[in-house]
N, C-alpha and C. Protein backbone atom coordinates (compact mmCIF):
# COMPACT_ATOMS: atom_id res chain seq x y z
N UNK A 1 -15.85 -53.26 11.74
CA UNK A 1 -14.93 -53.18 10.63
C UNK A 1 -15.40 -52.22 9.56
N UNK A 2 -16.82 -52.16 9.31
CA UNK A 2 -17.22 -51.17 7.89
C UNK A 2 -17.04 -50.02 8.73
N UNK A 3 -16.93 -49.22 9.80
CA UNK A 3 -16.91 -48.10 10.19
C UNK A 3 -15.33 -47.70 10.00
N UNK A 4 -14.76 -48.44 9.73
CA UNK A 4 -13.17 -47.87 10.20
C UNK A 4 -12.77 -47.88 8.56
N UNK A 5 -13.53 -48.70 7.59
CA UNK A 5 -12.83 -48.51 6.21
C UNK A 5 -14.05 -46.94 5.67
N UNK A 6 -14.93 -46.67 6.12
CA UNK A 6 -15.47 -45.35 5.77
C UNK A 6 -14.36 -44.17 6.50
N UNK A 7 -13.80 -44.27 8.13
CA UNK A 7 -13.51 -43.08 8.36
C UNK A 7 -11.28 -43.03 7.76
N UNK A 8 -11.24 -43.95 6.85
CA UNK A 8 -9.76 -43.74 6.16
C UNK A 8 -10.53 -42.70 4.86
N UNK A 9 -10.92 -42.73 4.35
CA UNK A 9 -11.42 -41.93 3.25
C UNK A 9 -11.83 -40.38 3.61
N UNK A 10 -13.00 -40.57 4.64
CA UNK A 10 -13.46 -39.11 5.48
C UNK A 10 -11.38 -38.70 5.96
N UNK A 11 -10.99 -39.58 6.28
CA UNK A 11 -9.96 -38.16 6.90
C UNK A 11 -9.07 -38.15 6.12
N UNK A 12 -8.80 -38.88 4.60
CA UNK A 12 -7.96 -38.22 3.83
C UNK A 12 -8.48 -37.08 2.61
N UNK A 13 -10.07 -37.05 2.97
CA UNK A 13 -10.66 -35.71 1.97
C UNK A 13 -10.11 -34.84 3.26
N UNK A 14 -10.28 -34.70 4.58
CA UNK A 14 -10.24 -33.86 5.36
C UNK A 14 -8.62 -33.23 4.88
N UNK A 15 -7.74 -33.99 4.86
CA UNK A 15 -6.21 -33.60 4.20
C UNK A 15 -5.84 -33.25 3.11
N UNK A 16 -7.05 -33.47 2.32
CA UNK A 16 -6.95 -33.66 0.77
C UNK A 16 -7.74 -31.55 1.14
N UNK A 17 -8.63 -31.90 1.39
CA UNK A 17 -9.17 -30.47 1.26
C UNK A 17 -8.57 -29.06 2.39
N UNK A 18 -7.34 -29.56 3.26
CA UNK A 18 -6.95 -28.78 3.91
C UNK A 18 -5.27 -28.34 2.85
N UNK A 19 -5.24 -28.94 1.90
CA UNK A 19 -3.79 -28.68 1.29
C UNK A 19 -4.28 -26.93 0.41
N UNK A 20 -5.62 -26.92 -0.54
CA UNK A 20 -5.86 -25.93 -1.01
C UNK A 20 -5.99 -24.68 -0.34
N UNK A 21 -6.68 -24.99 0.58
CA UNK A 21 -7.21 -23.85 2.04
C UNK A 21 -5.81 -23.59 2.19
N UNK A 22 -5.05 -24.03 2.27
CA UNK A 22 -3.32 -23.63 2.90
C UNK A 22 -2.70 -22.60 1.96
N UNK A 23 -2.65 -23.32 0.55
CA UNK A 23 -2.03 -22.79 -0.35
C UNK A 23 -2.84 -21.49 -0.90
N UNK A 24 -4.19 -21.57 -0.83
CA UNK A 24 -4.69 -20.01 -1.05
C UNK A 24 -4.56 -19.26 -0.03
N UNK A 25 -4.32 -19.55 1.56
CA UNK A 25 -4.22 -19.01 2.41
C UNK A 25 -2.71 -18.18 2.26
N UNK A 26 -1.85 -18.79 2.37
CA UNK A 26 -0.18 -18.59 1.80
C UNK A 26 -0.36 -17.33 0.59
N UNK A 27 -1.05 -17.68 -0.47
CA UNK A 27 -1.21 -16.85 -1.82
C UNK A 27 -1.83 -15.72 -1.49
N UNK A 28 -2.58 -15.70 -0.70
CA UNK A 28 -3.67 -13.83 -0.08
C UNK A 28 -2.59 -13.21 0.73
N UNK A 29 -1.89 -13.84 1.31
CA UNK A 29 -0.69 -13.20 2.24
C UNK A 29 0.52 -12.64 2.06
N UNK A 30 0.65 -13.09 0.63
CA UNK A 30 1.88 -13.00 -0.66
C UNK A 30 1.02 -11.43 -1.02
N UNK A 31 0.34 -11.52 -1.33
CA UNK A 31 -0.66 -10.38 -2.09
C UNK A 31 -0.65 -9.29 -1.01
N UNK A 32 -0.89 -9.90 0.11
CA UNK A 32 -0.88 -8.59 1.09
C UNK A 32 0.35 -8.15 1.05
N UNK A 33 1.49 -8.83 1.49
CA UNK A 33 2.60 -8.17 1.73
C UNK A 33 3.15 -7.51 0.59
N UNK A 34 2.98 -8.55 -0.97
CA UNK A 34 3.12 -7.24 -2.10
C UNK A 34 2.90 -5.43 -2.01
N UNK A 35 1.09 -5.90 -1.56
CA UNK A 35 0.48 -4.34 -1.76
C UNK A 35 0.86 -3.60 -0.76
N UNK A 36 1.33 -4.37 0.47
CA UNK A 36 2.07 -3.23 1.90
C UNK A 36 3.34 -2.58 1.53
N UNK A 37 3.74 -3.60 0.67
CA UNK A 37 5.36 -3.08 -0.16
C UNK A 37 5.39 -1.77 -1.15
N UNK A 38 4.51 -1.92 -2.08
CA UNK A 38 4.25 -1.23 -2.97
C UNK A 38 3.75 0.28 -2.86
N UNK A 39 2.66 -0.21 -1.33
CA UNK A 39 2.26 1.40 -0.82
C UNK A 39 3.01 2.28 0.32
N UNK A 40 3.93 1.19 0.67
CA UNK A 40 5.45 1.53 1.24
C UNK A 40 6.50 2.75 0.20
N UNK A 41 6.41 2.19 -0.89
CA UNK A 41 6.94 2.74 -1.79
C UNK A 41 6.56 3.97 -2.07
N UNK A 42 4.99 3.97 -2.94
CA UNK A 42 4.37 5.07 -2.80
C UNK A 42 4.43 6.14 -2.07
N UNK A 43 4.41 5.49 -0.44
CA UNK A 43 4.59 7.24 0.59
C UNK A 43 5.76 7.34 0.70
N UNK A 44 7.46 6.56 0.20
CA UNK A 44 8.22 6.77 0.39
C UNK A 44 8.62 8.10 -0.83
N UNK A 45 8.27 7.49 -2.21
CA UNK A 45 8.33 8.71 -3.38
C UNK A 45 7.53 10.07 -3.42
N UNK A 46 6.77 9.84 -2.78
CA UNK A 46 5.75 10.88 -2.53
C UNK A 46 6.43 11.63 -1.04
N UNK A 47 6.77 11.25 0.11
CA UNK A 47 7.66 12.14 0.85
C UNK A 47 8.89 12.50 0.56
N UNK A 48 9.58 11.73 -0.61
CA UNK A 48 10.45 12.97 -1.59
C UNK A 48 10.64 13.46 -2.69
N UNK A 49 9.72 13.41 -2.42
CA UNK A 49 8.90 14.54 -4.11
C UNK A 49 8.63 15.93 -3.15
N UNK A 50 8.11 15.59 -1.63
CA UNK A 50 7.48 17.35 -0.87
C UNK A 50 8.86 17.55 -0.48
N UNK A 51 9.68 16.72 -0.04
CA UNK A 51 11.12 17.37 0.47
C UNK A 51 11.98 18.23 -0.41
N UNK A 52 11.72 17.41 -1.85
CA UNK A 52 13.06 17.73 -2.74
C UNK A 52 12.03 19.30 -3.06
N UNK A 53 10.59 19.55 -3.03
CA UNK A 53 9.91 20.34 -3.69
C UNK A 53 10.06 21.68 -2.64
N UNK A 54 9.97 21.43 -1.24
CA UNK A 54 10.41 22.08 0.01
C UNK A 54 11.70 22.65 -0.32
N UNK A 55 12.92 22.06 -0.91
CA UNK A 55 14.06 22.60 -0.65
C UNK A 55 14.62 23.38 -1.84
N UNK A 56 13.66 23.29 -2.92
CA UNK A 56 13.38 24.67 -3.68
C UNK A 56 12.93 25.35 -4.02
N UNK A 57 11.84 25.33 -2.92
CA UNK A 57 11.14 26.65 -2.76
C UNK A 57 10.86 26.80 -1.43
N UNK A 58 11.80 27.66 -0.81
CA UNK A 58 11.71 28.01 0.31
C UNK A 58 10.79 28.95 0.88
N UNK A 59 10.33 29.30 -0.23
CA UNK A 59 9.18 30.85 0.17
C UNK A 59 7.59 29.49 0.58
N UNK A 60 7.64 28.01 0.14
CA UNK A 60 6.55 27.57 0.85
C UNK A 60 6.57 27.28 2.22
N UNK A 61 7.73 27.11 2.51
CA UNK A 61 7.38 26.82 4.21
C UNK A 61 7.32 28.42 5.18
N UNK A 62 7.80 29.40 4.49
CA UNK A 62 7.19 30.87 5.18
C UNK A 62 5.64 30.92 4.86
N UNK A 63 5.42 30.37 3.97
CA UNK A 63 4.20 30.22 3.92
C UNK A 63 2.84 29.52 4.81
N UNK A 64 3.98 28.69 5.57
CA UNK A 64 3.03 27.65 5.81
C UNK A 64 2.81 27.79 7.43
N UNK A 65 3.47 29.13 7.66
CA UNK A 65 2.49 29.63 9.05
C UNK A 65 1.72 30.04 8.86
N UNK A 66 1.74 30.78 8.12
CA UNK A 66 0.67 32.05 7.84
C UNK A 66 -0.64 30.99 6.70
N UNK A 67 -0.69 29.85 6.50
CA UNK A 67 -1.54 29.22 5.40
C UNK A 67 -2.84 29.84 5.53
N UNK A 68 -3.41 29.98 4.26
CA UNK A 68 -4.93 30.54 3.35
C UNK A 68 -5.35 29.79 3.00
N UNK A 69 -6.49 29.76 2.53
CA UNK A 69 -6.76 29.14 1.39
C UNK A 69 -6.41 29.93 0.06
N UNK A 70 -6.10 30.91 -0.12
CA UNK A 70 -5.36 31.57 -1.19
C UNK A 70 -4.43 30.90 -1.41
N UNK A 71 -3.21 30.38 -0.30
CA UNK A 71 -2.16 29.66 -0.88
C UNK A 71 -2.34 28.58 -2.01
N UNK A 72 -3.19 28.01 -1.80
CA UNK A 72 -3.54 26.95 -2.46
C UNK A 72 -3.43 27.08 -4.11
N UNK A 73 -4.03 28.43 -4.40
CA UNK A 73 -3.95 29.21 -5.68
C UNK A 73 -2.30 29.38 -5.82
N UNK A 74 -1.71 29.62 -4.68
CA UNK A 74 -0.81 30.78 -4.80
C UNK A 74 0.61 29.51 -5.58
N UNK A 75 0.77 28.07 -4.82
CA UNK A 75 1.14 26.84 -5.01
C UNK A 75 1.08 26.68 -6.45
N UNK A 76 -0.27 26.70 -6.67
CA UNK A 76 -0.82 25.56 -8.17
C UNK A 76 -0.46 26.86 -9.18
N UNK A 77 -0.34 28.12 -8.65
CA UNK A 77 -0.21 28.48 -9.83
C UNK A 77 1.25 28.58 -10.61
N UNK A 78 1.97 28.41 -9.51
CA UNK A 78 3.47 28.30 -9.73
C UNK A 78 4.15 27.02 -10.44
N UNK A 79 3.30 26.41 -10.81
CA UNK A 79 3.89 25.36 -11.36
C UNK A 79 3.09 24.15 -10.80
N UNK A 80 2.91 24.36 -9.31
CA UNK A 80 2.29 22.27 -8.57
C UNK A 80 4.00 22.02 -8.28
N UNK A 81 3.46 20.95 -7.45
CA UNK A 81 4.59 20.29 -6.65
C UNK A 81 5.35 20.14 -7.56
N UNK A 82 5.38 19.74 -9.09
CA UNK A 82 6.53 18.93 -9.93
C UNK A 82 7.76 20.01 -10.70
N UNK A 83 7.28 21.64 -10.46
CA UNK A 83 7.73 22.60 -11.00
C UNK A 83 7.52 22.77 -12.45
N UNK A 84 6.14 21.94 -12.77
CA UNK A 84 5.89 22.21 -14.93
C UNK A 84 4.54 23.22 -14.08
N UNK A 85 4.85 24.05 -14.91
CA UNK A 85 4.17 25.77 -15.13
C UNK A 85 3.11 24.95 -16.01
């Protein structure tokens, strides 16, 4: 009989301490999928920022057979991707 009123206690810490483990588990996964979202975003604005930047200035993609490392100068000095000189 004393063995069976010790193991009601042992297995409701075991339940008691599996509710937190859950809920921080749940909460890191929330966080991940936030930051997958967010850097989703990121390469989505950032691949049209080079498109919209591509389609007015067409002299960079003639460029971009022939690429230097001069270009690099030749780019930044024109303004940078955002077109501010």
């Amino acid at each position: 009989m004393q063995q069976e009123a010790y193991s009601i206690p042992w297995f409701i810490g075991v339940v008691l301490a599996f509710i937190p483990i859950t809920l921080t588990w749940v909460e890191l996964r929330r966080e991940q999928h936030a930051q997958r979202e967010q850097t989703q975003k990121e390469i989505m604005d950032t691949y049209d920022r080079m498109i919209e930047y591509r389609l007015h200035r067409p002299e960079v993609l003639g460029s971009a057979r022939r690429w230097e490392h001069t270009c690099f100068d030749w780019i930044y000095d024109h303004g940078g991707p955002d077109g501010d000189a």
